[in-house]
Protein backbone atom coordinates (compact mmCIF):
# COMPACT_ATOMS: atom_id res chain seq x y z
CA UNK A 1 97.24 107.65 129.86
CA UNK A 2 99.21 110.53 128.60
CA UNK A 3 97.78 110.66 125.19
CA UNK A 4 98.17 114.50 124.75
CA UNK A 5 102.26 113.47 125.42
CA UNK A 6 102.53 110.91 123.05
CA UNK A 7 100.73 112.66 120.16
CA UNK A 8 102.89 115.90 120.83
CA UNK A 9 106.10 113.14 120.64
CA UNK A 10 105.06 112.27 117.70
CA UNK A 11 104.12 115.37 115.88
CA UNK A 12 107.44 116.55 116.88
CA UNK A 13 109.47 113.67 115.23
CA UNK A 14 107.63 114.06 111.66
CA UNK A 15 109.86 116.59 110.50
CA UNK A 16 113.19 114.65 111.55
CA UNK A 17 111.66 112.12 108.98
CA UNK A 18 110.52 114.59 106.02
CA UNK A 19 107.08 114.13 106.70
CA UNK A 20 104.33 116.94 106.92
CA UNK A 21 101.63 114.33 108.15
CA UNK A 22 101.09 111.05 109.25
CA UNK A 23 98.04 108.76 108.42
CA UNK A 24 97.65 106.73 111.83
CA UNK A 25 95.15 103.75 110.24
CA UNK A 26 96.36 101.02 112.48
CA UNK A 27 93.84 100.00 115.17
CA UNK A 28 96.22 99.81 117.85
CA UNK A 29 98.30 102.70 117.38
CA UNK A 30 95.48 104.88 117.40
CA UNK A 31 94.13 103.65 121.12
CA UNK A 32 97.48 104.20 121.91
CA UNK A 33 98.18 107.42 120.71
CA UNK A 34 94.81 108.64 121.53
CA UNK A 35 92.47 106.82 123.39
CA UNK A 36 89.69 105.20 120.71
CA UNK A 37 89.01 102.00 120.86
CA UNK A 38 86.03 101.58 117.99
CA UNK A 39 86.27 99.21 114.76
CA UNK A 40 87.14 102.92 112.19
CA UNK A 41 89.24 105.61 112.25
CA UNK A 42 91.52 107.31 111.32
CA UNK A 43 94.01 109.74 112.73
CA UNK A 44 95.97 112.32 111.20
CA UNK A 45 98.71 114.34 112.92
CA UNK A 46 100.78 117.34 111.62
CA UNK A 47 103.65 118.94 113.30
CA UNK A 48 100.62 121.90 114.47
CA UNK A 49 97.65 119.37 115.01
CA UNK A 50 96.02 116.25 115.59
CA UNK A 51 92.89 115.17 114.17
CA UNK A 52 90.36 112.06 114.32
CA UNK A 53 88.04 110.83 111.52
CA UNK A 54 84.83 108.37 111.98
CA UNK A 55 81.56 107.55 111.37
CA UNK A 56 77.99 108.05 112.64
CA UNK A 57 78.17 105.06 114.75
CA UNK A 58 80.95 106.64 116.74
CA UNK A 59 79.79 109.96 117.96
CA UNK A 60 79.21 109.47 121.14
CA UNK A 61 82.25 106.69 121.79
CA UNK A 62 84.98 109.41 120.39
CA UNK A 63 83.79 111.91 122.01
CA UNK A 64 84.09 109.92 125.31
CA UNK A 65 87.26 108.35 124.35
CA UNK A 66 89.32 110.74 122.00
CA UNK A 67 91.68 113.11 123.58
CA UNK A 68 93.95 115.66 122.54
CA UNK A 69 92.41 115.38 118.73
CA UNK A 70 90.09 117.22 117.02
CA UNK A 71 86.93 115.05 116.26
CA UNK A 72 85.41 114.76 112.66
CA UNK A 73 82.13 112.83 112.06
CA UNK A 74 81.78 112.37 108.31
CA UNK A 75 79.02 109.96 106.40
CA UNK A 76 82.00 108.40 104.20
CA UNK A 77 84.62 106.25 105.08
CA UNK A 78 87.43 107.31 107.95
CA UNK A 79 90.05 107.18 105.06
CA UNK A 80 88.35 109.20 102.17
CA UNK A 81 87.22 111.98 105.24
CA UNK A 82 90.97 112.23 106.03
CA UNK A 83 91.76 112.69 102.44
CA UNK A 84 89.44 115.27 102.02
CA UNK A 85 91.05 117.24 105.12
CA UNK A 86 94.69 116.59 104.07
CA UNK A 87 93.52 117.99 100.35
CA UNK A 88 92.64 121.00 101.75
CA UNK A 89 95.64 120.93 104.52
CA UNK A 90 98.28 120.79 101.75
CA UNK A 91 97.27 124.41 100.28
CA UNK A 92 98.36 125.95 103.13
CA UNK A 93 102.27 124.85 102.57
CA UNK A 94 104.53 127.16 101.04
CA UNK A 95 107.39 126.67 98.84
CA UNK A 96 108.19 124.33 95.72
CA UNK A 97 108.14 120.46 97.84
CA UNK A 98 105.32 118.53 97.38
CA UNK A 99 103.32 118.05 100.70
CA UNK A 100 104.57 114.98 102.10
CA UNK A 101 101.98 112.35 103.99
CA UNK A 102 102.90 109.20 105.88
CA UNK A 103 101.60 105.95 105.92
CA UNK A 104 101.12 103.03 108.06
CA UNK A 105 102.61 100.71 105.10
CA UNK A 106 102.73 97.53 107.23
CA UNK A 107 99.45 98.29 108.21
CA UNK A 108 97.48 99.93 105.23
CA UNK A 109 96.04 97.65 102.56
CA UNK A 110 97.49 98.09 98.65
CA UNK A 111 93.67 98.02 98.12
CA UNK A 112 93.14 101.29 100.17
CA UNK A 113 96.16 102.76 99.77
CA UNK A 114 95.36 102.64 95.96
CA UNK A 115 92.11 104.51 96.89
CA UNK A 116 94.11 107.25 99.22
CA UNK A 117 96.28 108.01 96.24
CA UNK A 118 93.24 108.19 93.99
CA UNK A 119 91.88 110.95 96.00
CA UNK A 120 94.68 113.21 97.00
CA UNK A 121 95.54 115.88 94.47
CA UNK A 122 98.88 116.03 92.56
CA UNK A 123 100.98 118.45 95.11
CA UNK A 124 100.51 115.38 97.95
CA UNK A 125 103.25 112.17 98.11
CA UNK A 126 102.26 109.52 99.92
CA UNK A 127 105.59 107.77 101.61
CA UNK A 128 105.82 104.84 103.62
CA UNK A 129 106.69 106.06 107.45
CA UNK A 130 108.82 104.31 109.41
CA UNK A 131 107.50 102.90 112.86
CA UNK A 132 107.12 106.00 114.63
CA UNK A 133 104.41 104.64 117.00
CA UNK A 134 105.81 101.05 117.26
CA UNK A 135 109.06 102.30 118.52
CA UNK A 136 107.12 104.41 120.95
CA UNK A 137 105.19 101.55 122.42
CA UNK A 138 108.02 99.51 122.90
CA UNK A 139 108.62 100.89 126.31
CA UNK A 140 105.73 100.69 128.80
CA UNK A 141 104.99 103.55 131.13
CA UNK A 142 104.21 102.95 134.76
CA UNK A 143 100.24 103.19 133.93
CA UNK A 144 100.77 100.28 131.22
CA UNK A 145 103.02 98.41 133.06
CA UNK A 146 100.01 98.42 136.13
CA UNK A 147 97.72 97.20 133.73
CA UNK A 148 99.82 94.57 132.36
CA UNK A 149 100.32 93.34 136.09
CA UNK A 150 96.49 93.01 136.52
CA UNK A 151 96.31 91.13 132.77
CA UNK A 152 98.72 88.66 133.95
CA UNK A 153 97.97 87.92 137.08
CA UNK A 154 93.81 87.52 135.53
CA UNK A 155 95.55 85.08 132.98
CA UNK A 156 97.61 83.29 135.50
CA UNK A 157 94.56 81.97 137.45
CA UNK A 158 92.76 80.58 134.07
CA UNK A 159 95.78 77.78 134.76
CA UNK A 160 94.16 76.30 137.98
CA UNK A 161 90.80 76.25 136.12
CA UNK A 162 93.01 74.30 133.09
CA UNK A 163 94.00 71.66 136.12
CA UNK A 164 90.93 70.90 136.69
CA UNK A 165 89.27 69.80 133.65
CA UNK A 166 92.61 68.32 132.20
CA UNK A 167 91.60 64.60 132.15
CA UNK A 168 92.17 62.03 130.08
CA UNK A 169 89.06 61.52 127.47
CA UNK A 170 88.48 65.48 127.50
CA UNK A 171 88.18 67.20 124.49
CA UNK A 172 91.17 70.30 124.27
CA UNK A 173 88.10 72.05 123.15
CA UNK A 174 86.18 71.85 126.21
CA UNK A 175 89.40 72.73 128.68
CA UNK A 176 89.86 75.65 126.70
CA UNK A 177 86.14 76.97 126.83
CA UNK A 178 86.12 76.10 130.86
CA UNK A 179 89.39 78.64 130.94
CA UNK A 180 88.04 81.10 128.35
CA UNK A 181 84.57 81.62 130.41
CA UNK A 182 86.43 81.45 133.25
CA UNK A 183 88.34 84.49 132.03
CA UNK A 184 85.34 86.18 131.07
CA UNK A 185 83.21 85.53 134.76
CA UNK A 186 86.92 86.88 136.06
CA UNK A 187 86.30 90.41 134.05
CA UNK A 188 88.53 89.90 131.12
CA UNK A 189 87.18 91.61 127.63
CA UNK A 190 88.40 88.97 125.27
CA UNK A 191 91.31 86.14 125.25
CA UNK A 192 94.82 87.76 123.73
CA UNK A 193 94.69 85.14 121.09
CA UNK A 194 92.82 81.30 120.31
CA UNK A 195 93.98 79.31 123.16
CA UNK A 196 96.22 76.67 122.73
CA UNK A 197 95.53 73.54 124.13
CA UNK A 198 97.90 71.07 122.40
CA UNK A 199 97.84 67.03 124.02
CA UNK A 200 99.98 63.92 123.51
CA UNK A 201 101.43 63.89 119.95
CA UNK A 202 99.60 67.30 119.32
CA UNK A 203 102.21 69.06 122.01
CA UNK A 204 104.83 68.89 119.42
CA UNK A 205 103.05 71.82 117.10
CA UNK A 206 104.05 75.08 118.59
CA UNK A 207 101.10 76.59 117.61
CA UNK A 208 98.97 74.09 118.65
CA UNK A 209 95.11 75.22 118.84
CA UNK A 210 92.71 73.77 120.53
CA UNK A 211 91.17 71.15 119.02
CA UNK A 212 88.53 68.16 119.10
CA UNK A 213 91.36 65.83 120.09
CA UNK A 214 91.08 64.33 123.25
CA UNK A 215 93.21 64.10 126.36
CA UNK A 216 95.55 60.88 125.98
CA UNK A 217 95.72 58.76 128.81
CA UNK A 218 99.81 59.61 129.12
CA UNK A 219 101.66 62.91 127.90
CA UNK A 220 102.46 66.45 127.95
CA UNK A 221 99.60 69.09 127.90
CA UNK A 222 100.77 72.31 126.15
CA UNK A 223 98.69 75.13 127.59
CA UNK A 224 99.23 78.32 125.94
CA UNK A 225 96.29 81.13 126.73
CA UNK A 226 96.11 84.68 127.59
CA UNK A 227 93.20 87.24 128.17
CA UNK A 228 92.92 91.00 127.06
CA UNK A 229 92.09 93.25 130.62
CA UNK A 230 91.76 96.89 130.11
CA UNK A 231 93.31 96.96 126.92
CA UNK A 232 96.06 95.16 127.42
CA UNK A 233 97.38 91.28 126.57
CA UNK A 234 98.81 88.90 128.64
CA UNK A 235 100.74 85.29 127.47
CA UNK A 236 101.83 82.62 129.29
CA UNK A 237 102.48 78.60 128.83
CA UNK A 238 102.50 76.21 131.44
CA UNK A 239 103.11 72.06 130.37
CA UNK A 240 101.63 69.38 132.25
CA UNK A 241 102.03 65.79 131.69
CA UNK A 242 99.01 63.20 132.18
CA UNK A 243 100.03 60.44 134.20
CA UNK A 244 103.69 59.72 134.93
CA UNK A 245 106.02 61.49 132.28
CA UNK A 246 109.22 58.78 131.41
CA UNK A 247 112.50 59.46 132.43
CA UNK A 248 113.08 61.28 129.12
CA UNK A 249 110.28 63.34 128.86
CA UNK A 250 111.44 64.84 132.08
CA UNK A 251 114.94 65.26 131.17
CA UNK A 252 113.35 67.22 128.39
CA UNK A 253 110.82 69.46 130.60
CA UNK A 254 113.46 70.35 132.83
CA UNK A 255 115.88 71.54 129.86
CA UNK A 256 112.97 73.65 129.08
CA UNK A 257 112.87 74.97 132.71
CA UNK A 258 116.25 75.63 132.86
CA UNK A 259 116.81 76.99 129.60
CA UNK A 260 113.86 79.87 130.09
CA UNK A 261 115.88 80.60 133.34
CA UNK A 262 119.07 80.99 131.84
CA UNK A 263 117.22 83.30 129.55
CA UNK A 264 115.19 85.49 132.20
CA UNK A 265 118.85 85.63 134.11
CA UNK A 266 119.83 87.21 130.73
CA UNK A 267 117.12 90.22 130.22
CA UNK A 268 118.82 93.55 131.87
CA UNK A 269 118.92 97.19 130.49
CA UNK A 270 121.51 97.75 127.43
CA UNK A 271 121.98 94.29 126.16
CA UNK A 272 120.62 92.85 122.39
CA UNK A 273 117.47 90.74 122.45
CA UNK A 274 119.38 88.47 120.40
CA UNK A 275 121.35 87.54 123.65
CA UNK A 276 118.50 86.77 125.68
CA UNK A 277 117.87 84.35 122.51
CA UNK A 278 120.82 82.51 122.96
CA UNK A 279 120.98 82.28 125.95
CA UNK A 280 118.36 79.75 125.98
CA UNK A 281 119.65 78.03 123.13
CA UNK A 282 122.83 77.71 124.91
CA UNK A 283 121.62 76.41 127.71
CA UNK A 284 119.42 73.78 125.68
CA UNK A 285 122.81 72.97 124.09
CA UNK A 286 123.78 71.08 126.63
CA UNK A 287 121.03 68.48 126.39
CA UNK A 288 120.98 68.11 122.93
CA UNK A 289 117.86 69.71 122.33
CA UNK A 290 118.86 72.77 120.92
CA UNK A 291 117.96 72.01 117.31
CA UNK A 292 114.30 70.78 118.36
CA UNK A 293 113.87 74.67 119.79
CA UNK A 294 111.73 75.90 116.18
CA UNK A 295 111.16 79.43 116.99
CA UNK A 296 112.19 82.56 118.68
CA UNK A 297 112.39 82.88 122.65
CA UNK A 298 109.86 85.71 122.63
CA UNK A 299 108.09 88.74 121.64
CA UNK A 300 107.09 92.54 123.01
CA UNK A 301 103.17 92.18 124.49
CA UNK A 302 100.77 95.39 124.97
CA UNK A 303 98.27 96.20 123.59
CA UNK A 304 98.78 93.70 120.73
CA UNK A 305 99.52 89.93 122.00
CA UNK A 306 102.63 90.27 119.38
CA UNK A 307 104.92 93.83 119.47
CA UNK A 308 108.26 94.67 118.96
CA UNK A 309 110.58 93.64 120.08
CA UNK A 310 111.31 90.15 118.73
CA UNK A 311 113.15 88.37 120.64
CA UNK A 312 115.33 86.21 118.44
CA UNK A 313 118.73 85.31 116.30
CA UNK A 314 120.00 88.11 114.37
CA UNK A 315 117.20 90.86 116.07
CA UNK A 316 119.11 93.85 116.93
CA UNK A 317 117.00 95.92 119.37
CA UNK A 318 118.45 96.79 123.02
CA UNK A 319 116.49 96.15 125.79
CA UNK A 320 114.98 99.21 128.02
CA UNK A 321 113.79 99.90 131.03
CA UNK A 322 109.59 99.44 130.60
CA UNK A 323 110.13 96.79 127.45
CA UNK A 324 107.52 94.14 128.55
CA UNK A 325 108.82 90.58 126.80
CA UNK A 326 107.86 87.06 127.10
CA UNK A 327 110.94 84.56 127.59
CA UNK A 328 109.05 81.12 126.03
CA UNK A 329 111.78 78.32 124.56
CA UNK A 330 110.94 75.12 124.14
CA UNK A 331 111.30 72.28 122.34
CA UNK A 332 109.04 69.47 119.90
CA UNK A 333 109.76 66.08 118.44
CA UNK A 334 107.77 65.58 115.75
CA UNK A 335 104.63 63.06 116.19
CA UNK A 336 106.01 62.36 119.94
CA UNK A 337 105.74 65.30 122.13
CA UNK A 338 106.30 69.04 123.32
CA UNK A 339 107.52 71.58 125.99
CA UNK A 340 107.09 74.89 126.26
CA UNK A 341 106.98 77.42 129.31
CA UNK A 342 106.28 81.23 129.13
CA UNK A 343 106.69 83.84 131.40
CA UNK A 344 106.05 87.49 130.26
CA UNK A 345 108.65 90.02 132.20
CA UNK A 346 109.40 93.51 132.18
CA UNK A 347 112.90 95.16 131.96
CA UNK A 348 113.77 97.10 135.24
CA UNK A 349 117.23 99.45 135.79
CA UNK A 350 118.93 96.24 136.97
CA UNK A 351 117.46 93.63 135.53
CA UNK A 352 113.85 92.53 134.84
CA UNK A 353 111.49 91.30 137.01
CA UNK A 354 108.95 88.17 136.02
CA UNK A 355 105.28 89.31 136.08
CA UNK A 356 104.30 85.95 135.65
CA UNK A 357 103.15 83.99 139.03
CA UNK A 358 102.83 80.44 138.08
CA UNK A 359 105.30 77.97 139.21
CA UNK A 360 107.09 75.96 136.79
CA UNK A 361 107.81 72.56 138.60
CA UNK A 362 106.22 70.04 136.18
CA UNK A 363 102.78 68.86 137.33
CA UNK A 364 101.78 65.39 137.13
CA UNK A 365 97.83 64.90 136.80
């Protein structure tokens, strides 16, 4: 990964936003930015350097994982050791300003930030940055993209193991615990998120997480699950239906199918995510079923199983080449049932192409 690039990116935008440092304290951003992927730290970058604050438990991990930062070890807290360095940073500004720090404030706690502010002396503001390293990871390079790939296509074989332990009288616990140490015997480092399994009435919740429910002898299966490979998340749904779905159930599954189409057809370079949005709602329209679609028709997936951008109403953000989205309408009575399918894609020059393997003909166990 070109961490050295995306730090020097960065250090070259802070003075286009007024800023002569930026506190890096989100997890995330700072494996992104420069490779560490412990539990604390903290990195600080100014338009001349870049520099990485942890603990004792982390000396040898940052110095195997850290590049194109200068590595601190300090006894106290990752936050307080950057304050201490920025303290003695600030003196060397010239002029009347005030030395002007960023922070992470969707990310920093008021509880800590309270604590940053404590420490600093007078001639340092603190401001809230904007999303300098969110907007960066928005678009995938070809390295992220290749590990994406090999997340998905991990993720997409959990689904066979899901097939086989679906059964009426099993508990959505136990399928998702066959799939989740299936994912680990596979090589994955953790699941992207709790795994939905979501059966019978239960298919209607969106967010339905496996519980102690069992399989009903008749109805849709809502399998929502991912897995975290080399960093990187993967997210996909696939619905099944136990025994023989009615003639209205499948109406509805295939108004799901053809709706996520109609939406995947959408996704090419230069448009609004809010038209990849409606076009599944537009398409869902057409059956009625529109209003029972509850949520948005995706999100951006990295190294975090939610990113920008959102893909909903009213989002402004134009798809790019290397934006990696999922396309995932469906649709939920209440207390009757659910459908959802989920493909994750990335945007290409043209168009985008669908990452995702699975097929999405509806499977009758």
């Amino acid at each position: 990964m070109d961490h050295k690039g995306r730090q020097q990116r960065l250090r070259s935008a802070l003075p286009v936003h007024r800023l002569d440092a930026l506190l890096v304290t989100h997890l995330p951003n700072i494996l992104y930015l420069c490779g560490f992927s412990g539990s604390a730290g903290v990195l600080v970058l100014t338009e001349a350097k870049s520099v990485f604050f942890t603990d004792g438990r982390y000396i040898a991990q940052a110095r195997s994982e850290v590049q194109g930062a200068h590595i601190f070890i300090r006894r106290k807290a990752p936050l307080a050791a950057a304050s201490d360095w920025l303290a003695t940073h600030s003196r060397k500004k010239t002029g009347a300003l005030p030395f002007r720090a960023g922070i992470e404030g969707e990310h920093l706690l008021v509880a800590a930030r309270n604590r940053l502010a404590a420490n600093l002396p007078s001639n340092i503001r603190l401001r809230e940055a904007p999303n300098l390293v969110e907007r960066a990871r928005m678009v995938k390079d070809a390295r992220e993209i290749q590990r994406i790939r090999a997340a998905v296509l991990l993720g997409a074989g959990l689904f066979e193991r899901a097939l086989e332990v679906i059964r009426p009288g099993v508990k959505e616990t136990q399928v998702a615990a066959e799939m989740e140490y299936a994912a680990r015997e596979a090589g994955a480092e953790a699941m992207s998120f709790p795994t939905i399994i979501a059966s019978g009435k239960r298919s209607a919740l969106p967010h339905g997480r496996a519980s102690r429910s069992t399989v009903p002898a008749r109805g849709f299966v809502v399998c929502d699950f991912g897995v975290i490979l080399t960093d990187y998340c993967s997210d996909m749904t696939r619905t099944v239906s136990v025994g023989r779905p009615s003639s209205g159930e499948r109406r509805a599954y295939q108004a799901v199918k053809e709706a996520q189409q109609a939406a995947v057809d959408a996704v090419r370079p230069g448009i609004s995510v809010s038209e990849v949005d409606r076009a599944a709602r537009k398409s869902l329209q057409n059956s009625s079923l529109a209003k029972y679609f509850t949520h948005s028709t995706g999100h951006g997936v990295g190294l975090e199983i939610h990113e920008a951008p959102r893909v909903g109403a009213g989002q402004t953000e134009i798809l790019q080449p290397g934006m990696v989205i999922t396309i995932e309408p469906g649709v939920y009575l209440p207390d009757r049932w659910g459908v959802r399918i989920e493909d994750m894609v990335v945007v290409t020059e043209r168009g985008c192409e669908v990452l995702t393997p699975t097929s999405k003909e509806l499977i009758e166990i």
